[in-house]
Protein backbone atom coordinates (compact mmCIF):
# COMPACT_ATOMS: atom_id res chain seq x y z
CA UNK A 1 10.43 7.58 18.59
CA UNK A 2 8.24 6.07 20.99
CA UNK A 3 8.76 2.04 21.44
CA UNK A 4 5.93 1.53 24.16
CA UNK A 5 2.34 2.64 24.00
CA UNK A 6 2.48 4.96 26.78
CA UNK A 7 5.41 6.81 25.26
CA UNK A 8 2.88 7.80 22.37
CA UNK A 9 -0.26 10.03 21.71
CA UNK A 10 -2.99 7.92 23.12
CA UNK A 11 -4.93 8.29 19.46
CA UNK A 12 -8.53 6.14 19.20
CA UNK A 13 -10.41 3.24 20.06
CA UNK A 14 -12.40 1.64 17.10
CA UNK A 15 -15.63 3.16 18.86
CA UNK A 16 -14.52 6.71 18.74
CA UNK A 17 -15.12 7.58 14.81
CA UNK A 18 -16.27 10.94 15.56
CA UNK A 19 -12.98 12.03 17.09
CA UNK A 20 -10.91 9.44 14.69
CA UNK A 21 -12.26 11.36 12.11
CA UNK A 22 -12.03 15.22 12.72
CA UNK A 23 -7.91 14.07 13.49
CA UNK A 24 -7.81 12.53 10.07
CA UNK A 25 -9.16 15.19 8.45
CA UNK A 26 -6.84 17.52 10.44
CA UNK A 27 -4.08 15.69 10.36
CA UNK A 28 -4.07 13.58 6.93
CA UNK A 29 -3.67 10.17 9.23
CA UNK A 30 -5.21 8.44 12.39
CA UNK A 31 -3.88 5.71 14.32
CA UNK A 32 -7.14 3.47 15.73
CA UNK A 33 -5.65 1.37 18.41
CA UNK A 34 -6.66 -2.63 18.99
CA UNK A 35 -8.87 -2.28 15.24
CA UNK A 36 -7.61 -6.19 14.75
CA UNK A 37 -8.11 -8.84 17.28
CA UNK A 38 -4.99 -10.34 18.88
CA UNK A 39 -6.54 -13.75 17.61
CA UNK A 40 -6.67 -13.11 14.12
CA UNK A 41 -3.41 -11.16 14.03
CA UNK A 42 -1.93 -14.59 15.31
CA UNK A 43 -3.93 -16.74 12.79
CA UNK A 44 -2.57 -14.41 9.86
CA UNK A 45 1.01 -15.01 11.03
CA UNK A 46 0.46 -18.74 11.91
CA UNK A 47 -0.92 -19.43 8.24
CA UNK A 48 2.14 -17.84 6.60
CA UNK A 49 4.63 -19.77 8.55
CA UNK A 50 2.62 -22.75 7.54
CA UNK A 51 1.61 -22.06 4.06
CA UNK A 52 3.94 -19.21 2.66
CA UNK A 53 7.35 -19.47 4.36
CA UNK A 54 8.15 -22.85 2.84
CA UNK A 55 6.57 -22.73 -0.42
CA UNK A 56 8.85 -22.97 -3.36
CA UNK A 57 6.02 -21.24 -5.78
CA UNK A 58 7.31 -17.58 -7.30
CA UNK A 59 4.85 -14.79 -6.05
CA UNK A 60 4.84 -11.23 -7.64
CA UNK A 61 6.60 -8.84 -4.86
CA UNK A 62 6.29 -5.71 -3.99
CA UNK A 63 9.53 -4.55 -3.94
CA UNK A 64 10.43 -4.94 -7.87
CA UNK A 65 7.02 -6.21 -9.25
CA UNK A 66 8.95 -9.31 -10.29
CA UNK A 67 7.61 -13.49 -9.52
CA UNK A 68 10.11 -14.52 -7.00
CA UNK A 69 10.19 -17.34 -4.46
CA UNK A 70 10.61 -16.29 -0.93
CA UNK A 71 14.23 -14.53 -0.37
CA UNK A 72 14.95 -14.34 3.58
CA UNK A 73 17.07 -11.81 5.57
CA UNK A 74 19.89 -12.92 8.05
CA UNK A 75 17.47 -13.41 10.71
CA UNK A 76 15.18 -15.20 8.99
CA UNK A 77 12.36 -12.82 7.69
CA UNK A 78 10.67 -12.70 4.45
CA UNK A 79 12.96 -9.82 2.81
CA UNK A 80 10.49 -9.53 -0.21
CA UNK A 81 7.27 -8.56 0.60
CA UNK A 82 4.39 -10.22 -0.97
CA UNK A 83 2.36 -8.15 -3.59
CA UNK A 84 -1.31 -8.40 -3.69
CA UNK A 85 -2.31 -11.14 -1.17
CA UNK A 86 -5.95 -11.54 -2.59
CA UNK A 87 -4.14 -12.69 -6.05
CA UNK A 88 -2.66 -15.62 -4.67
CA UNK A 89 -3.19 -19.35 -5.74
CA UNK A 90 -6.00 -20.97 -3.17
CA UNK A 91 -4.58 -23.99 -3.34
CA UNK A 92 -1.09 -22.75 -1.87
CA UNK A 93 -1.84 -20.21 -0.25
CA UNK A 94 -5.67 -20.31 0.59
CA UNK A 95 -5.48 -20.00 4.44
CA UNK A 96 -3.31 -17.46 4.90
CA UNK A 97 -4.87 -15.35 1.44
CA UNK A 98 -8.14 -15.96 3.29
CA UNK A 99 -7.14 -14.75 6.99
CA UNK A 100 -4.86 -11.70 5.79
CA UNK A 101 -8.35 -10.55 3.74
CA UNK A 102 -10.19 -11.06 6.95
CA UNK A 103 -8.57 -8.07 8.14
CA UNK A 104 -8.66 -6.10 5.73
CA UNK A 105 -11.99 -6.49 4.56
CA UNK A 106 -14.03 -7.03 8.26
CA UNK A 107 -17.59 -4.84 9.14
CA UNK A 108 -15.60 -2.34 11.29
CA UNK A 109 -12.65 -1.89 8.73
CA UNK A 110 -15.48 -0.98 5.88
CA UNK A 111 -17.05 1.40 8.05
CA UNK A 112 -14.20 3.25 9.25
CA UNK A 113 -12.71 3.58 5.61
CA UNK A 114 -15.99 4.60 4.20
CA UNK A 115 -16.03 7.23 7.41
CA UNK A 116 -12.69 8.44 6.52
CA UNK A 117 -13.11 9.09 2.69
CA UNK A 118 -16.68 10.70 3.18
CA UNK A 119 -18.10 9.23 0.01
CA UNK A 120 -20.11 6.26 0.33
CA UNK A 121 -19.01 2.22 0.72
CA UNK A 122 -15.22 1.25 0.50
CA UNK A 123 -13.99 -1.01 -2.26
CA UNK A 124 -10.14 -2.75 -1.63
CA UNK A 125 -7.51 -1.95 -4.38
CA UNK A 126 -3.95 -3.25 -3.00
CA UNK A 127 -3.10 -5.05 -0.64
CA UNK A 128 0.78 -5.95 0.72
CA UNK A 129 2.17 -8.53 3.21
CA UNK A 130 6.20 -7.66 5.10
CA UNK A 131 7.99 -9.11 7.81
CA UNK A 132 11.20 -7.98 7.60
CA UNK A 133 12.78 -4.74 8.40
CA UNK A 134 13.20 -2.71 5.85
CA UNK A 135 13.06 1.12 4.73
CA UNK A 136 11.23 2.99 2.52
CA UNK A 137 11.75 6.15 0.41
CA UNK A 138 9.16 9.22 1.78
CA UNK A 139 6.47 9.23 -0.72
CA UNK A 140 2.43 10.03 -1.73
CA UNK A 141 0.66 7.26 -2.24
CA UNK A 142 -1.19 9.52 -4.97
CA UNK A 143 1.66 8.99 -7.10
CA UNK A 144 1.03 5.07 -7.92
CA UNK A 145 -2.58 5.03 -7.12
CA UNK A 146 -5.19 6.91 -6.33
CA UNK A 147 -8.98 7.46 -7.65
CA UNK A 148 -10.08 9.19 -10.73
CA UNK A 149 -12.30 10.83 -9.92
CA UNK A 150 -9.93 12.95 -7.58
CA UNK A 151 -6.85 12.79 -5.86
CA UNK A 152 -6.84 12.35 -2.43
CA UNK A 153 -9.94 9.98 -2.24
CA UNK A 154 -7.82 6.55 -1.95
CA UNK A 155 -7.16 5.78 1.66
CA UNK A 156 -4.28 3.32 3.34
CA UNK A 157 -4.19 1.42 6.17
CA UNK A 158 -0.73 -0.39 7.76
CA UNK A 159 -1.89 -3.13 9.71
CA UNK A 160 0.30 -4.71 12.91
CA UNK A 161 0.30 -8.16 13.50
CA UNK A 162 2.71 -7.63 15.80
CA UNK A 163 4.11 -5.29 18.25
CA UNK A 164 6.11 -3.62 15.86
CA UNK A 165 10.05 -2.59 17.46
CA UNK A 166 11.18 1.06 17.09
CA UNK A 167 14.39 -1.18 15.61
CA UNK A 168 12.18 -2.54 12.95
CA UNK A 169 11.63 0.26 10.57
CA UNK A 170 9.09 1.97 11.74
CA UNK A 171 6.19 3.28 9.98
CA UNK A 172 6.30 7.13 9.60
CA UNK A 173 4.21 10.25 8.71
CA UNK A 174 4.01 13.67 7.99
CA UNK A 175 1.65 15.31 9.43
CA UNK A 176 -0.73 17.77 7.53
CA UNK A 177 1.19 16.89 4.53
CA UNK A 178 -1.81 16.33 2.64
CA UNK A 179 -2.60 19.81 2.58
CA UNK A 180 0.39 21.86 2.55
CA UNK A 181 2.50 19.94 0.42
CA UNK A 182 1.42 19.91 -3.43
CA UNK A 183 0.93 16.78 -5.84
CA UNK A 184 3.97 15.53 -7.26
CA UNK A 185 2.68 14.30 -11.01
CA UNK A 186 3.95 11.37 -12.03
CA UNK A 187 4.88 13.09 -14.99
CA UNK A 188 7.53 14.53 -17.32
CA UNK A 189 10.93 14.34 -15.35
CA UNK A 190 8.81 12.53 -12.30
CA UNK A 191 7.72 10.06 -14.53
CA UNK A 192 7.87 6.52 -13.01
CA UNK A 193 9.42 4.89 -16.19
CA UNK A 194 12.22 6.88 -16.50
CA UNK A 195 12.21 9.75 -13.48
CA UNK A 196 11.41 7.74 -10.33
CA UNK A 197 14.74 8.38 -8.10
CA UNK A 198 14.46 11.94 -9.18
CA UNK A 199 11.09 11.79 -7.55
CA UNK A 200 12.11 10.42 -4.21
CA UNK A 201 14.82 13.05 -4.25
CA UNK A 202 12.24 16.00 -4.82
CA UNK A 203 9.88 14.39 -1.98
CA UNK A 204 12.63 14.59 0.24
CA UNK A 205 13.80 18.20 -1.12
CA UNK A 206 10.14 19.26 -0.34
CA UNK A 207 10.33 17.91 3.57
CA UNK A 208 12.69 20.06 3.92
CA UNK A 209 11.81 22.91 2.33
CA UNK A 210 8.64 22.82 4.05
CA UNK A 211 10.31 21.42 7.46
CA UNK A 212 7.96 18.95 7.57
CA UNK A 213 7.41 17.16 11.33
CA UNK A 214 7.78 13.83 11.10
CA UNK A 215 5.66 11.24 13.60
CA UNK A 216 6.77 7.02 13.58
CA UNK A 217 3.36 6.14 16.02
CA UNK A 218 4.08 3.08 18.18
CA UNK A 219 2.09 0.47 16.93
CA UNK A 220 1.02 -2.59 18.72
CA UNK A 221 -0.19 -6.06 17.17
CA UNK A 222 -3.51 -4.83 16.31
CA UNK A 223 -3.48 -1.39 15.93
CA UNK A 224 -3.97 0.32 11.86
CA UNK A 225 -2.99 3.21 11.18
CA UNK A 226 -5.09 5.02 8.19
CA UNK A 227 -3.62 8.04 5.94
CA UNK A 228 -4.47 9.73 3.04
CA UNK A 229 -3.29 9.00 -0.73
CA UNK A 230 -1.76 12.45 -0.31
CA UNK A 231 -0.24 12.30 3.00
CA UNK A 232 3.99 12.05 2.63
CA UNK A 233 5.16 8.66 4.61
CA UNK A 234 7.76 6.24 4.43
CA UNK A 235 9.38 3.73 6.62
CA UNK A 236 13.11 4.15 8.89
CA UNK A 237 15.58 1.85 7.80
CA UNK A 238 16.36 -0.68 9.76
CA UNK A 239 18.14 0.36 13.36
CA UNK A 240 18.78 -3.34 14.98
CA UNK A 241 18.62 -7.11 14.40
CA UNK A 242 16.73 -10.28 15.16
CA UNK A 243 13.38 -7.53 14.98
CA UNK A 244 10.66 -8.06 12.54
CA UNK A 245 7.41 -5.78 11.38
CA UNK A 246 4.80 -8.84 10.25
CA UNK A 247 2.21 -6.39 8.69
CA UNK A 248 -0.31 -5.75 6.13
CA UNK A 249 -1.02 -3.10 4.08
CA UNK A 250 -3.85 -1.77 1.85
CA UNK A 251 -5.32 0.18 -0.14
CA UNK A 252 -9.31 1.52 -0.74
CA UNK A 253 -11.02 3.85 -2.43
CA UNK A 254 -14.70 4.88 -2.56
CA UNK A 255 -16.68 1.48 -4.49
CA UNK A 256 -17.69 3.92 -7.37
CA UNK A 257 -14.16 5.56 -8.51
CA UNK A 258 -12.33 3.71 -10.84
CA UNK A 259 -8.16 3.80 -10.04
CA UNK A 260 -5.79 6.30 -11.55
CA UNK A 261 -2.48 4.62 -12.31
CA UNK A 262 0.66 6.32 -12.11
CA UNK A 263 -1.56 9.80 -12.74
CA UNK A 264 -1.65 8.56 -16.57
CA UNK A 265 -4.32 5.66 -16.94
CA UNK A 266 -7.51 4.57 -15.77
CA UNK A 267 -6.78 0.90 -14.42
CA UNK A 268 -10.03 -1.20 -14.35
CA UNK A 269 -9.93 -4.28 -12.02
CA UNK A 270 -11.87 -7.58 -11.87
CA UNK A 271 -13.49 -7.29 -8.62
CA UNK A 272 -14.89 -10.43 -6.01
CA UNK A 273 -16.19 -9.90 -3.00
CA UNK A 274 -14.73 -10.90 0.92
CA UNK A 275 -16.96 -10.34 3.47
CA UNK A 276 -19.31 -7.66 1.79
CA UNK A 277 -16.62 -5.58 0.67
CA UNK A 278 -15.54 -5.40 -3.21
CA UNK A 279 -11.79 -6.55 -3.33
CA UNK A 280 -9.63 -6.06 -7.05
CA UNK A 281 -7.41 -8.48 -8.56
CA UNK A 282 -5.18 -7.98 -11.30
CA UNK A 283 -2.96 -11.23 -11.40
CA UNK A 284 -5.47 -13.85 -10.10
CA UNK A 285 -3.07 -17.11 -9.68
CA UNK A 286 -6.42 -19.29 -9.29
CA UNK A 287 -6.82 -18.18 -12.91
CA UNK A 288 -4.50 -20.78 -15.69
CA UNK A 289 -3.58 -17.60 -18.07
CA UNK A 290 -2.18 -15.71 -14.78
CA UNK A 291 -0.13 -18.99 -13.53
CA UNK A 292 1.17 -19.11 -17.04
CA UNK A 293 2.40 -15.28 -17.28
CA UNK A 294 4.10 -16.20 -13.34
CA UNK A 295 5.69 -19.26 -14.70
CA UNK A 296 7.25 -17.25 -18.00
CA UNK A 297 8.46 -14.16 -15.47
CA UNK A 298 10.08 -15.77 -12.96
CA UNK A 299 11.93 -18.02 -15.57
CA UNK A 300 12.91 -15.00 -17.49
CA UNK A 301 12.67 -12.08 -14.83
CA UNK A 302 15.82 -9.97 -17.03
CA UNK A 303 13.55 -9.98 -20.35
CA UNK A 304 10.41 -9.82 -18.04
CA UNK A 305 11.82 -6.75 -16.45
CA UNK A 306 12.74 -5.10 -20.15
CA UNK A 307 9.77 -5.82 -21.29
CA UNK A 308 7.73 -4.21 -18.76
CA UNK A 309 9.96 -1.32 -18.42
CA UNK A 310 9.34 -0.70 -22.12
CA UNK A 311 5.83 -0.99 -21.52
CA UNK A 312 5.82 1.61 -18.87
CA UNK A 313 7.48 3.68 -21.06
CA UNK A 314 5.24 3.40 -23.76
CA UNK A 315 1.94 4.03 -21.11
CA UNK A 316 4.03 7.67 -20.31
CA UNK A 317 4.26 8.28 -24.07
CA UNK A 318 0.61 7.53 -24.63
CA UNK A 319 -0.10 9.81 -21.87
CA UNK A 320 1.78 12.74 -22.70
CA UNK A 321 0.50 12.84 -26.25
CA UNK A 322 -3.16 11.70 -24.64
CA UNK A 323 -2.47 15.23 -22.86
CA UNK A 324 -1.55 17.34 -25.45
CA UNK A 325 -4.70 16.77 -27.54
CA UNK A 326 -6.98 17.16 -24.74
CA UNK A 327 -5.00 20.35 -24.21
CA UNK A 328 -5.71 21.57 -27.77
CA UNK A 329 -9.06 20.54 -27.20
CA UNK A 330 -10.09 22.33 -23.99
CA UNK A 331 -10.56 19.53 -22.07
CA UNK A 332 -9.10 18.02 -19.15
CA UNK A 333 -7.98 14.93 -17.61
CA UNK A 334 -8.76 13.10 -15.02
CA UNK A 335 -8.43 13.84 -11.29
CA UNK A 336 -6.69 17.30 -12.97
């Protein structure tokens, strides 16, 4: 596992789309080194130590989906990762909502993204915020997100704002994945209400059927690295203290696909727009209705939890039968 940039593939400069490209498409990821500047990787981090770390507000995370106020390891990193950054309340949280979308939403990101997915301009769907070490179970995005008009048309980036420590748990891929490993539905026994760890056992049953090679890039403060919705990744678990990965993640698909949810629904999304680019909210805290919903959840997260668990449940059910009629019919779903 490399922990210093010449220890790793040399990969692309922002410039170099061409090449950037014919590797993604090869390779079902890229790494484009120094995307960010240094500056605004450093004005991201500032504005959460200054606006996020000491707030006392619950904010929806990413780990559980649950409102929580900020939990912090031993060392003193945020140890649940903030869900949605462009959801959260401007008057809290304005600077550092406003810098992290920066990022994520400047001229060169668009053009790369819309480069990448080969259809058109970029919209943003998701968007995450860690600092912490932590792991994370091998995966394709594909099976939470992806577009409906056809799998494998969402695109992620992980974004260092730091350089990140092979100790940290580093960021990992497998390469080609995305076209010798087949979709996992998020259906029947996968299904995310009531099937997910037998999912991330069959991912993992499926690396190693296939032998999959598995590649953690070095990443320095700056540097994204882009793969596909179908690409298997994860993230190490954590090998060492007193490290930290301060990074962003998110998510895009092509502005005219609506998102496929969990393979079962078409999820429509209220959309603004940062710096020419389309960017989706679903629990806009600058919105009274959403601050009321956060303020009921994190006062009640066990019967907040139930309840959306049985909501889940009931968006399988609707799908299944949703499936079966459009079976009888002839027809067929989308991105099927």
């Amino acid at each position: 596992m490399p922990n210093a940039l010449a220890e790793d593939r040399t990969y692309f400069q922002p410039d170099e789309t061409a090449a950037a490209l014919g590797y993604y498409r090869r390779e079902g990821y890229v790494v484009i080194r120094g995307l960010l500047p240094a500056a605004l990787c450093d004005d991201i981090r500032a504005a959460f130590h200054a606006q996020v770390r000491p707030s006392a507000t619950p904010i929806l995370r990413q780990k559980n989906m649950r409102y929580e106020r900020n939990r912090f390891d031993a060392d003193g990193f945020l140890a649940n990762p903030i869900f949605n950054v462009q959801d959260l309340q401007t008057s809290r949280h304005g600077r550092f909502r406003e810098r992290a979308l920066a990022a994520v939403t400047q001229a060169r990101v668009g053009a790369l993204t819309s480069a990448l997915i080969g259809a058109g301009r970029t919209k943003l769907i998701q968007t995450m915020f860690f600092e912490a070490p932590a792991g994370t179970w091998a995966h394709q995005d594909s099976y939470y997100q992806d577009s409906a008009v056809a799998l494998g048309r969402c695109i992620a980036g992980w974004y260092a704002l730091e350089d990140v420590h092979a100790a940290a748990g580093r960021f990992y891929v497998c390469p080609r994945s995305h076209v010798t490993v087949p979709v996992l539905r998020n259906a029947g026994e996968y299904d995310f209400a009531t099937g997910h760890d037998r999912y991330r056992r069959a991912v993992l049953e499926v690396m190693r059927r296939e032998g999959l090679e598995i590649r953690a890039p070095f990443l320095a403060k700056g540097d994204v690295l882009f793969w596909n919705s179908l690409t298997v990744h994860g993230s190490f678990a954590p090998a060492g203290r007193g490290v930290s990965r301060a990074s962003l993640t998110a998510h895009y698909l092509p502005e005219g696909d609506d998102m496929l949810q969990f393979h079962t629904r078409v999820r429509h999304q209220r959309m603004i727009m940062v710096n020419g680019m389309p960017v989706a909210q679903l629990h806009d805290q600058d919105r009274l209705g959403n601050r009321l919903v956060r303020g009921i959840a994190a006062h009640a997260p066990g019967p907040w939890a139930a309840a959306r668990k049985l909501a889940m449940r009931g968006l399988f059910l609707a799908g299944k039968m949703r499936r079966r009629r459009e079976a009888a019919q002839g027809q067929v779903s989308p991105a099927e």
